[in-house]
N, C-alpha and C. Protein backbone atom coordinates (compact mmCIF):
# COMPACT_ATOMS: atom_id res chain seq x y z
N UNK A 1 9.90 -89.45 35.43
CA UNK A 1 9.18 -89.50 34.18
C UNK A 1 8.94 -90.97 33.82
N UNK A 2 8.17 -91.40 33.54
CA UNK A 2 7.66 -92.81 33.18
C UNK A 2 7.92 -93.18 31.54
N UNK A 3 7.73 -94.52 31.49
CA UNK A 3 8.39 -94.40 30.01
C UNK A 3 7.09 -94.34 29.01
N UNK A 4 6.08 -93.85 29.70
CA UNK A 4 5.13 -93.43 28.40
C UNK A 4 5.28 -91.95 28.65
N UNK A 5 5.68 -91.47 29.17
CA UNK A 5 5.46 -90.52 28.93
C UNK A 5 7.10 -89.57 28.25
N UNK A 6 7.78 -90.67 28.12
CA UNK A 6 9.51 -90.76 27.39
C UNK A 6 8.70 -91.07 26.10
N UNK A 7 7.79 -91.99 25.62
CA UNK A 7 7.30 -92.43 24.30
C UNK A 7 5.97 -91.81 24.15
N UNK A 8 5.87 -91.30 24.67
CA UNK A 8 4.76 -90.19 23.71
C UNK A 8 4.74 -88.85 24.36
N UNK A 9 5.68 -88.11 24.45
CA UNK A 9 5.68 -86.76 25.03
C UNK A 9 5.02 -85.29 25.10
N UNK A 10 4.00 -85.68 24.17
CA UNK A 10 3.03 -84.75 23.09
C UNK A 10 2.02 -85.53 23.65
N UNK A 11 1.85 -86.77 24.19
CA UNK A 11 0.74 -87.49 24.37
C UNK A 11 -0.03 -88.54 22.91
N UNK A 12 -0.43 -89.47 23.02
CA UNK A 12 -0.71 -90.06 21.43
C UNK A 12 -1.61 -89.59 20.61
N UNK A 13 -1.87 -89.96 19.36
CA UNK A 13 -2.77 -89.17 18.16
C UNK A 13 -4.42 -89.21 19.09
N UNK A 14 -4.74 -88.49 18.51
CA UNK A 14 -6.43 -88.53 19.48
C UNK A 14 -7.08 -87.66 17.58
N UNK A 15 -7.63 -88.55 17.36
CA UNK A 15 -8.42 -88.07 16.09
C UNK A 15 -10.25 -86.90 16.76
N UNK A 16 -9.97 -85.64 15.61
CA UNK A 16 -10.81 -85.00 16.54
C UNK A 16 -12.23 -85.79 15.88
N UNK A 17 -13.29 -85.28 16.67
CA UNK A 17 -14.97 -85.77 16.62
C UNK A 17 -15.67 -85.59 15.32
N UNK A 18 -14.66 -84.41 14.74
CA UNK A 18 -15.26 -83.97 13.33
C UNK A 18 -14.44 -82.91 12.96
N UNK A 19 -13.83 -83.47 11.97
CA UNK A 19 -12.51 -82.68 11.08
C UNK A 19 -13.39 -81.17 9.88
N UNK A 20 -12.85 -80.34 10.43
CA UNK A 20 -12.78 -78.79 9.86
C UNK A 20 -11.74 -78.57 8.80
N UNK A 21 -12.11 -77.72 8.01
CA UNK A 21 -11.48 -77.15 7.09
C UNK A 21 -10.06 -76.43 8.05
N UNK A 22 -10.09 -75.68 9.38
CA UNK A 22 -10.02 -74.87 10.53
C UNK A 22 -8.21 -75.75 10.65
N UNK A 23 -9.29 -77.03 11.47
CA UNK A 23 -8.42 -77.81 11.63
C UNK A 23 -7.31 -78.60 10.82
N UNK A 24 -8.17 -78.86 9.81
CA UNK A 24 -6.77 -79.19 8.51
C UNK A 24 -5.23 -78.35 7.99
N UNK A 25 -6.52 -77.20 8.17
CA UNK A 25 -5.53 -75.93 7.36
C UNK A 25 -3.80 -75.94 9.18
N UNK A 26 -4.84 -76.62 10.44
CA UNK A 26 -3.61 -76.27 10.71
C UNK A 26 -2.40 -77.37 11.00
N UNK A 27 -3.61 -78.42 10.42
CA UNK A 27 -2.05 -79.67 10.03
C UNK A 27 -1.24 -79.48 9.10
N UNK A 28 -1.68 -78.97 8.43
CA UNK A 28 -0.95 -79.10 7.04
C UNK A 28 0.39 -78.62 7.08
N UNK A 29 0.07 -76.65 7.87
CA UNK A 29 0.92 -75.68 8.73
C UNK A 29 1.72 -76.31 8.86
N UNK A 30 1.36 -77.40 10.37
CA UNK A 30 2.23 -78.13 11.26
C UNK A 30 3.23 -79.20 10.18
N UNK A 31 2.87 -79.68 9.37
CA UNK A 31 3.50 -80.68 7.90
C UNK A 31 4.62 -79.57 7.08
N UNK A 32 4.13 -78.52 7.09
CA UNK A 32 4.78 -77.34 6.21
C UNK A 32 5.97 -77.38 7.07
N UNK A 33 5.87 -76.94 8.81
CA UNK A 33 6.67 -76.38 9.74
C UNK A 33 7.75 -77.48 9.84
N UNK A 34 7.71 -78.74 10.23
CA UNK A 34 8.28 -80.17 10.35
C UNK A 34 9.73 -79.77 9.98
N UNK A 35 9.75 -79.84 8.83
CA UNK A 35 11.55 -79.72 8.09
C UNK A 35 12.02 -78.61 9.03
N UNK A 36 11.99 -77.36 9.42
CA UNK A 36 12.29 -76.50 9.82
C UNK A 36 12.85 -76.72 11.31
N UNK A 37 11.58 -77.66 12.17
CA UNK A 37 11.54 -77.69 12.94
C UNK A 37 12.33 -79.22 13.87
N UNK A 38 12.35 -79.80 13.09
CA UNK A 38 13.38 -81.00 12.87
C UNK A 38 15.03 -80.59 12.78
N UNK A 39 15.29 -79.77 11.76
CA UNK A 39 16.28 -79.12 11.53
C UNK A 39 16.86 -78.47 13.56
N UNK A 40 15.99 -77.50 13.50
CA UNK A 40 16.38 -76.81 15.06
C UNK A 40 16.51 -77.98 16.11
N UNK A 41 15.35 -78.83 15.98
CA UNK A 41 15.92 -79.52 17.04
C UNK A 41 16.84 -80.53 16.89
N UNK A 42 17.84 -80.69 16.05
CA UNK A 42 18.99 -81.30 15.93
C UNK A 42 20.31 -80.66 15.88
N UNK A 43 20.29 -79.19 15.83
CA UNK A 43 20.99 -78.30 15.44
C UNK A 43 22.20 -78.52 16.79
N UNK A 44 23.36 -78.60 16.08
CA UNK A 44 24.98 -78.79 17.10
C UNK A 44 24.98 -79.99 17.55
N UNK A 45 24.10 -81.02 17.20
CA UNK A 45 24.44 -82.38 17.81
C UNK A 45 25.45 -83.18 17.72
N UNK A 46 26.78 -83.45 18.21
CA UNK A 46 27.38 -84.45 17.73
C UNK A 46 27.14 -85.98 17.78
N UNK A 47 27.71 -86.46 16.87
CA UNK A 47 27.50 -87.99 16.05
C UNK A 47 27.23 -88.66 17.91
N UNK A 48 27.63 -88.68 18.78
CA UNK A 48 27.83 -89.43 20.15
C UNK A 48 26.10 -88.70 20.30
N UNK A 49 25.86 -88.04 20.77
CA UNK A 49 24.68 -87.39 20.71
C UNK A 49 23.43 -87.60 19.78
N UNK A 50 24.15 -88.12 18.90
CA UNK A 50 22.79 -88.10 17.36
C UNK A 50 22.74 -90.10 17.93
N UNK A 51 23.72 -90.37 18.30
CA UNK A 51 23.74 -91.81 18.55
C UNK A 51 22.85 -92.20 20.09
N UNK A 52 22.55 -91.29 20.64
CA UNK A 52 21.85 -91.61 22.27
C UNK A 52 20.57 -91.81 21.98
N UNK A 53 19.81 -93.36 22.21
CA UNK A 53 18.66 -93.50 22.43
C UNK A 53 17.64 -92.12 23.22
N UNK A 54 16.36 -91.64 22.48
CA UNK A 54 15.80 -90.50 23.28
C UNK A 54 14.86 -91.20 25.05
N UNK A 55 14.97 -92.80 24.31
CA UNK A 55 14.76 -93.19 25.44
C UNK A 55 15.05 -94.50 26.18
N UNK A 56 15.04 -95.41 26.72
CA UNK A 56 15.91 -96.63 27.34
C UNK A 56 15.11 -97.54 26.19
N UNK A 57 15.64 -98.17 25.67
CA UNK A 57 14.97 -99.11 24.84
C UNK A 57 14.60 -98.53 23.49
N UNK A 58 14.50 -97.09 23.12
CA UNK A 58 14.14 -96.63 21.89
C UNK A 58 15.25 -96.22 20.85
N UNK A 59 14.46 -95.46 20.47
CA UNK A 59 15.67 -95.41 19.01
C UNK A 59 16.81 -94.23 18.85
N UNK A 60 17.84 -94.25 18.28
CA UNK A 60 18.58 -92.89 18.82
C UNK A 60 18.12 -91.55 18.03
N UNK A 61 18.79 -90.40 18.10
CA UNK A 61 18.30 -89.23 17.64
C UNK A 61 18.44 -89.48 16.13
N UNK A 62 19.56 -90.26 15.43
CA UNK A 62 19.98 -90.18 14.33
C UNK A 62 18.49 -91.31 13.80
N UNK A 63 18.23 -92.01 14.11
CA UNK A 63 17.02 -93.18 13.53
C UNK A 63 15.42 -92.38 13.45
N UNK A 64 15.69 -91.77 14.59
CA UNK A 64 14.42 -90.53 14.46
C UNK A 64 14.31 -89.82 13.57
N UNK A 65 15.53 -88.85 13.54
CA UNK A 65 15.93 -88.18 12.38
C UNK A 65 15.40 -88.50 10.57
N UNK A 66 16.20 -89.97 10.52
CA UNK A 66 16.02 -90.92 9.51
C UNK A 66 14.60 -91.38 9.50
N UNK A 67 13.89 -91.84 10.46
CA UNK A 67 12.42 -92.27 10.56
C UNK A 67 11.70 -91.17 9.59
N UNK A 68 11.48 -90.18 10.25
CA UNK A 68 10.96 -89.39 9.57
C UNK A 68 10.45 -88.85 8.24
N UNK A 69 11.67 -88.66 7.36
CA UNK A 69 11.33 -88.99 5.98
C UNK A 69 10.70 -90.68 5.56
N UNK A 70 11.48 -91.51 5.58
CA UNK A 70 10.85 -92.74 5.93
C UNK A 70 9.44 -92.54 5.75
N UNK A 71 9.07 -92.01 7.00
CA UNK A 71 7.58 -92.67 7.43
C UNK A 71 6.32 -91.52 6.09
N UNK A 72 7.22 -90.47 6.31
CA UNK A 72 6.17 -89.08 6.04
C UNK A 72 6.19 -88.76 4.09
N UNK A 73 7.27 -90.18 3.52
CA UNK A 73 7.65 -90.21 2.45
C UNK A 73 6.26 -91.20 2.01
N UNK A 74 6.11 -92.27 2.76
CA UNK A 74 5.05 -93.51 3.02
C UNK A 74 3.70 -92.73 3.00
N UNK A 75 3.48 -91.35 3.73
CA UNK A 75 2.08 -90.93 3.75
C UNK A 75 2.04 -89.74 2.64
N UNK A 76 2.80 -89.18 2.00
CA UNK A 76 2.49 -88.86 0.61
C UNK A 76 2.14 -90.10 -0.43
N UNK A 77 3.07 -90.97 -0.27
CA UNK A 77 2.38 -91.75 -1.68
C UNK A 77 0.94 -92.38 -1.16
N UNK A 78 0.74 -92.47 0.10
CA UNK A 78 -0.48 -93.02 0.16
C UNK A 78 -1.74 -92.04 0.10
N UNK A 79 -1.27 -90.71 0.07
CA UNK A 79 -2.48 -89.35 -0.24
C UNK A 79 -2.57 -89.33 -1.47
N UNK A 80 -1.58 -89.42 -2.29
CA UNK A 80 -1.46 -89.73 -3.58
C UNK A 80 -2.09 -90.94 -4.46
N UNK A 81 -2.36 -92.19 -3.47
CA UNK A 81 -2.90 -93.16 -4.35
C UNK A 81 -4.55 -92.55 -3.83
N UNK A 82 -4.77 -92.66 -2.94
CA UNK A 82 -6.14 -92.19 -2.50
C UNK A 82 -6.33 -91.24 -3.43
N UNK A 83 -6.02 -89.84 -4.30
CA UNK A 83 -6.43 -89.54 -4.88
C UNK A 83 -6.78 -89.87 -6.28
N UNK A 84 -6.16 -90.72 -6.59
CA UNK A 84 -5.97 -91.36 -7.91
C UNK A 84 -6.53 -92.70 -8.27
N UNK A 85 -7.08 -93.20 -6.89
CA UNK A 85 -7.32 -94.97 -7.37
C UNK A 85 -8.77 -94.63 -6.26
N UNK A 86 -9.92 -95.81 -6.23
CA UNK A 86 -10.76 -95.54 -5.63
C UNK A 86 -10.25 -96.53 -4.36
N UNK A 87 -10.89 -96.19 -3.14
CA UNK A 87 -10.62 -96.69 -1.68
C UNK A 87 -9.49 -97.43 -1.97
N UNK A 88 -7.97 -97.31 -2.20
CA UNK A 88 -7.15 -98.38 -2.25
C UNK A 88 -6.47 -98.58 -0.85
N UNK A 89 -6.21 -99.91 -0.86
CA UNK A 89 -5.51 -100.63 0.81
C UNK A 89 -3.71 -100.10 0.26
N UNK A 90 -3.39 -99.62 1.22
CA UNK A 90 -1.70 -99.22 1.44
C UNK A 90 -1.22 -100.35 1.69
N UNK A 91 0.06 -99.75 1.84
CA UNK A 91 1.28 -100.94 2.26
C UNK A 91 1.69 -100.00 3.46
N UNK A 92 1.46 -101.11 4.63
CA UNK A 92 1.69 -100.85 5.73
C UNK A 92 3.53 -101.74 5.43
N UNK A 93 4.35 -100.86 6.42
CA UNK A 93 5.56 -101.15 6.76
C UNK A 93 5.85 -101.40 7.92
N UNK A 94 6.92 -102.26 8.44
CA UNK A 94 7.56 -102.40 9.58
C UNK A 94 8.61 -101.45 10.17
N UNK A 95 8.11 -100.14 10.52
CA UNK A 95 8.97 -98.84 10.76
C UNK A 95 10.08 -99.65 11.62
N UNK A 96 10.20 -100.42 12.74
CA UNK A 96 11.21 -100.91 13.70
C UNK A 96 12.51 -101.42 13.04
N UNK A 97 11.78 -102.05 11.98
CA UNK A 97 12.70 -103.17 11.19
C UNK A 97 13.49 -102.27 10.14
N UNK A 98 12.71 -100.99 9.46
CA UNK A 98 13.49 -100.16 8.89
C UNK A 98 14.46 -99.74 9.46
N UNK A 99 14.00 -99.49 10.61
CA UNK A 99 15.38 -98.23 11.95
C UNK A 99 16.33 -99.02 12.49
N UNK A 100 16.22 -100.52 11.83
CA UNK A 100 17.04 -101.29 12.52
C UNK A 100 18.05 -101.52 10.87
N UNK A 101 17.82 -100.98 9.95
CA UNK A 101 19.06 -100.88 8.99
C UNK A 101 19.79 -100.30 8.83
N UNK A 102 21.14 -100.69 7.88
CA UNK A 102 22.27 -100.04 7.80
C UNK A 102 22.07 -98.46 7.78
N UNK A 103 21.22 -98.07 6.60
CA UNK A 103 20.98 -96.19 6.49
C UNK A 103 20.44 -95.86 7.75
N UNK A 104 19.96 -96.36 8.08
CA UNK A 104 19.11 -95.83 9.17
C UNK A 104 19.92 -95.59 10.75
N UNK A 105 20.94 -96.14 10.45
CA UNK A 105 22.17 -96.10 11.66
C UNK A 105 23.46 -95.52 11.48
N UNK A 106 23.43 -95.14 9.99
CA UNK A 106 25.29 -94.81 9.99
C UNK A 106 25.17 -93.52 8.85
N UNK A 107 23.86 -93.16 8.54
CA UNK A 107 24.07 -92.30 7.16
C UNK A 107 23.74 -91.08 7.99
N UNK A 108 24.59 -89.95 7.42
CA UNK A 108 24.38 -88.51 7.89
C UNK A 108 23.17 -88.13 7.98
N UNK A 109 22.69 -86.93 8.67
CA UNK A 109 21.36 -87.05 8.94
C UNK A 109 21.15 -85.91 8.13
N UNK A 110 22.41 -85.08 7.67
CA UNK A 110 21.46 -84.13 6.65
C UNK A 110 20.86 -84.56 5.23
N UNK A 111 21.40 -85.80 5.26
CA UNK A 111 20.55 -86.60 3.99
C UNK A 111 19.00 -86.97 4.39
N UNK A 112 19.01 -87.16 5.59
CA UNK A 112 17.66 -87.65 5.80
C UNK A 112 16.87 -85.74 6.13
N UNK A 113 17.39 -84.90 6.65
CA UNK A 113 17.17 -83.73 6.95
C UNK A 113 16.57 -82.79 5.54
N UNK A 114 17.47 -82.92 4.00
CA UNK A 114 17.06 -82.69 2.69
C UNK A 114 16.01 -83.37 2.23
N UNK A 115 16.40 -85.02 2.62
CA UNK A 115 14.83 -85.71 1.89
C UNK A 115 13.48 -85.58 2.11
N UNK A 116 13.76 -84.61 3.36
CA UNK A 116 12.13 -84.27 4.72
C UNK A 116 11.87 -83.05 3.91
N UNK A 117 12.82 -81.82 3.98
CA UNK A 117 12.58 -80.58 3.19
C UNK A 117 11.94 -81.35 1.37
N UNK A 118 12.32 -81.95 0.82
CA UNK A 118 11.56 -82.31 -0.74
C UNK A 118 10.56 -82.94 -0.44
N UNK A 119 10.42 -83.89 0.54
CA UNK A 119 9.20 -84.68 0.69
C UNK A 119 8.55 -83.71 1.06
N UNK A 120 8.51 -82.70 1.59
CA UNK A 120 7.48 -81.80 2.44
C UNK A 120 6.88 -80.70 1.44
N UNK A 121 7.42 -80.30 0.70
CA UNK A 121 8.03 -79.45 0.04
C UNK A 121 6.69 -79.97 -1.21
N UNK A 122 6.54 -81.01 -1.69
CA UNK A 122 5.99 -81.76 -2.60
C UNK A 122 4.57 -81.89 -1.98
N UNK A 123 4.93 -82.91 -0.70
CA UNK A 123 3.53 -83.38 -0.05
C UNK A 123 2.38 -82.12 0.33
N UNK A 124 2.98 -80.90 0.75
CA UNK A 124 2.35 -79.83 1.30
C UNK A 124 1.50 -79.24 -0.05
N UNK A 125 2.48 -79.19 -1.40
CA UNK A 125 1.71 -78.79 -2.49
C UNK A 125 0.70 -79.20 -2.91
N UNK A 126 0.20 -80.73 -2.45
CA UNK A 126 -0.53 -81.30 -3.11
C UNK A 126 -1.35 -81.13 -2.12
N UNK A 127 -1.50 -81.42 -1.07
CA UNK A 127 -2.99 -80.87 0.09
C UNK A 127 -3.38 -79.49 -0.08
N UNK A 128 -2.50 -78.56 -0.18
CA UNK A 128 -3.10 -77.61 -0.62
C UNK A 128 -3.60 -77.10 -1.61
N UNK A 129 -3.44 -78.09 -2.93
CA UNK A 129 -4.47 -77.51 -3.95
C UNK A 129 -5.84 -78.66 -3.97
N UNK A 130 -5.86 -79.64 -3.01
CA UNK A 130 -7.11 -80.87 -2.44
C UNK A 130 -8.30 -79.84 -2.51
N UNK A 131 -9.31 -80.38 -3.15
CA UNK A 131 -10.38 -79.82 -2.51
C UNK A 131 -11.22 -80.44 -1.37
N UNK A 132 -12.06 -80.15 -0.72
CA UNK A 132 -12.85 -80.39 0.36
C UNK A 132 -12.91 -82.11 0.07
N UNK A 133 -13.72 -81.92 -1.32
CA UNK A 133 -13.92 -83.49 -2.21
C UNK A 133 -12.78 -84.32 -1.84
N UNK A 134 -11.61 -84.05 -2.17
CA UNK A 134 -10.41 -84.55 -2.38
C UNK A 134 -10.49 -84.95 -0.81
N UNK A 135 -10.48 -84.41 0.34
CA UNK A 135 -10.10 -84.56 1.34
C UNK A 135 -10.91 -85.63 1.93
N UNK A 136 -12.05 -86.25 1.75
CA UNK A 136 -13.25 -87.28 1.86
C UNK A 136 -13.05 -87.97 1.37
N UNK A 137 -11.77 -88.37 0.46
CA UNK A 137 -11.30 -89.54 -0.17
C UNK A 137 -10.86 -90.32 0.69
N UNK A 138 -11.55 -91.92 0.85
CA UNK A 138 -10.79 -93.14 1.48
C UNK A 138 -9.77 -93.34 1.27
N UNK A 139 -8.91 -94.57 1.89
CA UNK A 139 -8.57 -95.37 2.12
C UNK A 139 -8.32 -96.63 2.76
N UNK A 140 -7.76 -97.87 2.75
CA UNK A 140 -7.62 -98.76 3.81
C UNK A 140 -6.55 -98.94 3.92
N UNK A 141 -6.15 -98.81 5.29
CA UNK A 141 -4.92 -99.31 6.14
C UNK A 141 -5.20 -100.56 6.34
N UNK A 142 -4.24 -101.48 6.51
CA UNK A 142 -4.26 -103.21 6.61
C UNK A 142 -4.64 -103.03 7.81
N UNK A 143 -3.83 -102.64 8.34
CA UNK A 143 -4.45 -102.47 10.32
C UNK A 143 -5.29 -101.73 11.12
N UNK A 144 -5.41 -100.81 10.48
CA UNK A 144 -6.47 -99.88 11.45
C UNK A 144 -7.52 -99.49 10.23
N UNK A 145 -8.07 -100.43 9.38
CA UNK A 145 -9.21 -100.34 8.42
C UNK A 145 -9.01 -98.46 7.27
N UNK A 146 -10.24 -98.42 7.22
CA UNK A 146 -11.21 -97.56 6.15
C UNK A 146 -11.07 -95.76 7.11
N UNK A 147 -10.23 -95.09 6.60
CA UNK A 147 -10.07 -93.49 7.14
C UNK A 147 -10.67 -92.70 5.40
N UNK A 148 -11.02 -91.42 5.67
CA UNK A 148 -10.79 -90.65 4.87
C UNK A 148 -9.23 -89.68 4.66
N UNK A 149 -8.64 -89.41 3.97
CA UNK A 149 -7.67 -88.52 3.55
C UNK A 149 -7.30 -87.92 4.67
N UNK A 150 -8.05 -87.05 4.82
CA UNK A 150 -7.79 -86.13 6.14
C UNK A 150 -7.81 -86.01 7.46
N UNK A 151 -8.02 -87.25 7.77
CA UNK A 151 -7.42 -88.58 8.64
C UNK A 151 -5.42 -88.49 8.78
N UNK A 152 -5.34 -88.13 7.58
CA UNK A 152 -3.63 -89.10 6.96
C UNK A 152 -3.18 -86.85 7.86
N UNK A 153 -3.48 -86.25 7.85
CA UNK A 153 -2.90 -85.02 8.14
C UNK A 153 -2.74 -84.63 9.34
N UNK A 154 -4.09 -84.83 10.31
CA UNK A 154 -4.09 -84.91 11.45
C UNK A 154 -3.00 -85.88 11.92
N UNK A 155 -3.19 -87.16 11.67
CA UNK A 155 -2.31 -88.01 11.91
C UNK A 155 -0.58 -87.64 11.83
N UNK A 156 -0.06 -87.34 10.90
CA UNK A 156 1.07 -86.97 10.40
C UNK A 156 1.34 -85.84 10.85
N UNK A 157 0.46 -84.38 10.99
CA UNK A 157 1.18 -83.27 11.56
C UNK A 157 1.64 -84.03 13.53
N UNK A 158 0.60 -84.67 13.48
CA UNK A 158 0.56 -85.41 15.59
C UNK A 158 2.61 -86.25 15.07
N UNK A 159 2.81 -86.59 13.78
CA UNK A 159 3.84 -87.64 13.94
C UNK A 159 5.34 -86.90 13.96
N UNK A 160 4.92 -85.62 12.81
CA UNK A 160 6.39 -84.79 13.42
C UNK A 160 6.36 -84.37 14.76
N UNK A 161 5.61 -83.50 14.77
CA UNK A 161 5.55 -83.04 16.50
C UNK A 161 6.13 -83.99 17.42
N UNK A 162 5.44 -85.22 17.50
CA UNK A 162 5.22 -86.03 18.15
C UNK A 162 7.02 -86.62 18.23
N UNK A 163 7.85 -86.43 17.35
CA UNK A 163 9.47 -87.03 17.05
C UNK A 163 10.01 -85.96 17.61
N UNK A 164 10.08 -84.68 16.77
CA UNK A 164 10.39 -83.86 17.35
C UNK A 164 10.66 -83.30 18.56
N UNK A 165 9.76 -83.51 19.74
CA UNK A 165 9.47 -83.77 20.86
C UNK A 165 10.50 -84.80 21.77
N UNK A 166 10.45 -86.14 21.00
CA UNK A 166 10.99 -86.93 21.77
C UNK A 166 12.85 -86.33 21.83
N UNK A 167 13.27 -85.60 20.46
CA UNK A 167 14.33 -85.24 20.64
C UNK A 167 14.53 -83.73 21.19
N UNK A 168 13.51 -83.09 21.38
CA UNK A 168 13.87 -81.64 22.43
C UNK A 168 13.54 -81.94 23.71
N UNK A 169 13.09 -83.37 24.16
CA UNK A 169 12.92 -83.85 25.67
C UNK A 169 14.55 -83.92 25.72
N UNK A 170 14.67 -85.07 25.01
CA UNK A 170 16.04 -85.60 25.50
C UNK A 170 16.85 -84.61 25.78
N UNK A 171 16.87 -83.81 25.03
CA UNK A 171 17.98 -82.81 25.07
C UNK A 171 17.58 -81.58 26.58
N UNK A 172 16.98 -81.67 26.70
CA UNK A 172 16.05 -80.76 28.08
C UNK A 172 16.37 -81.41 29.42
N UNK A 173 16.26 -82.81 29.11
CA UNK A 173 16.58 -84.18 29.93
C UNK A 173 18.13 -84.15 30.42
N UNK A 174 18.74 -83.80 29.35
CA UNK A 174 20.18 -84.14 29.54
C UNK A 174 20.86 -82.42 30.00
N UNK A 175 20.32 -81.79 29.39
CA UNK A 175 21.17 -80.29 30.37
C UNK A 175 22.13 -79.98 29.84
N UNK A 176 23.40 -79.94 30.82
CA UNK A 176 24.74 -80.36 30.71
C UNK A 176 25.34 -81.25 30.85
N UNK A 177 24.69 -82.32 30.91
CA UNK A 177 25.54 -83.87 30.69
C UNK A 177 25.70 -84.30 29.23
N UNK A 178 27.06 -84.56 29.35
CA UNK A 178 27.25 -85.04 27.50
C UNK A 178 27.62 -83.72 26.78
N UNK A 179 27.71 -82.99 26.84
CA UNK A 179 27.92 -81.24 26.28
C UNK A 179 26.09 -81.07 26.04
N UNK A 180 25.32 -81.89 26.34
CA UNK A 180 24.12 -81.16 25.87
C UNK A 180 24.12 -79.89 26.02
């Protein structure tokens, strides 16, 4: 296995040619499913286990874990300013530099596991009462410019999956080594 294909196991975001109502309705799903599905794939891990990089150089299960809310906490408030302010520029973060802090290395993961269920829980309510309008709302990213809204869903349902993944490889990877 090569290490892109250890770092993107789902393969990377590929934005489709022209976003559907079709297609939204099944990010959102996939945003709804996340907590649930995060949950299972961490389920019986011990702390030695939650501590194993998913890949040589990457981050362990527990920082993934933690990433997650993190990141998916970052793309509600930014669906949120987009609806409320006209084209506003976000605050892009240094996700590496987060996963490289204290919470992000030593705090239980069902804290980060609850904060995904409320963030989700919240974020999902509010796309689903968006209208079409709502969903054609800009924004600017510092780095990758001017998206509409529904841009931020596609994107984000590809980012659980996309974690998720890296920790039901590992664990697929490992078998019976380690009590996997």
């Amino acid at each position: 296995m090569t290490d892109a294909d250890l770092r993107y196991p789902i393969g990377r975001f590929a934005a489709p040619i022209s976003y559907t109502a079709e297609w939204r309705a099944e990010g959102i799903s996939s945003i709804a499913s996340l907590p649930a599905a995060l949950r299972a794939a961490v389920a019986g891990l011990s702390d030695t286990q939650l501590d194993t990089p998913y890949r040589p150089g990457g981050w362990s299960v527990r920082q993934v874990v933690h990433h997650l809310p993190d990141s998916h906490l970052n793309a509600y408030v930014r669906i949120k300013l987009a609806l409320t302010e006209e084209t506003p520029v976000i605050k892009a973060y240094d996700e590496n530099a987060w996963a490289l802090l204290e919470d992000s290395r030593s705090t239980p993961i069902e804290t980060s596991l609850s904060l995904l269920e409320a963030v989700h829980d919240r974020w999902v309510r509010v796309m689903r009462a968006m209208s079409e309008r709502d969903f054609s709302r800009r924004y600017v990213h510092p780095a990758t410019g001017e998206h509409e809204v529904t841009h931020l869903v596609g994107l984000y349902a590809w980012h659980g999956t996309h974690h998720v993944a890296h920790i039901t490889s590992l664990r697929a990877r490992m078998g019976a080594r380690m009590g996997w």
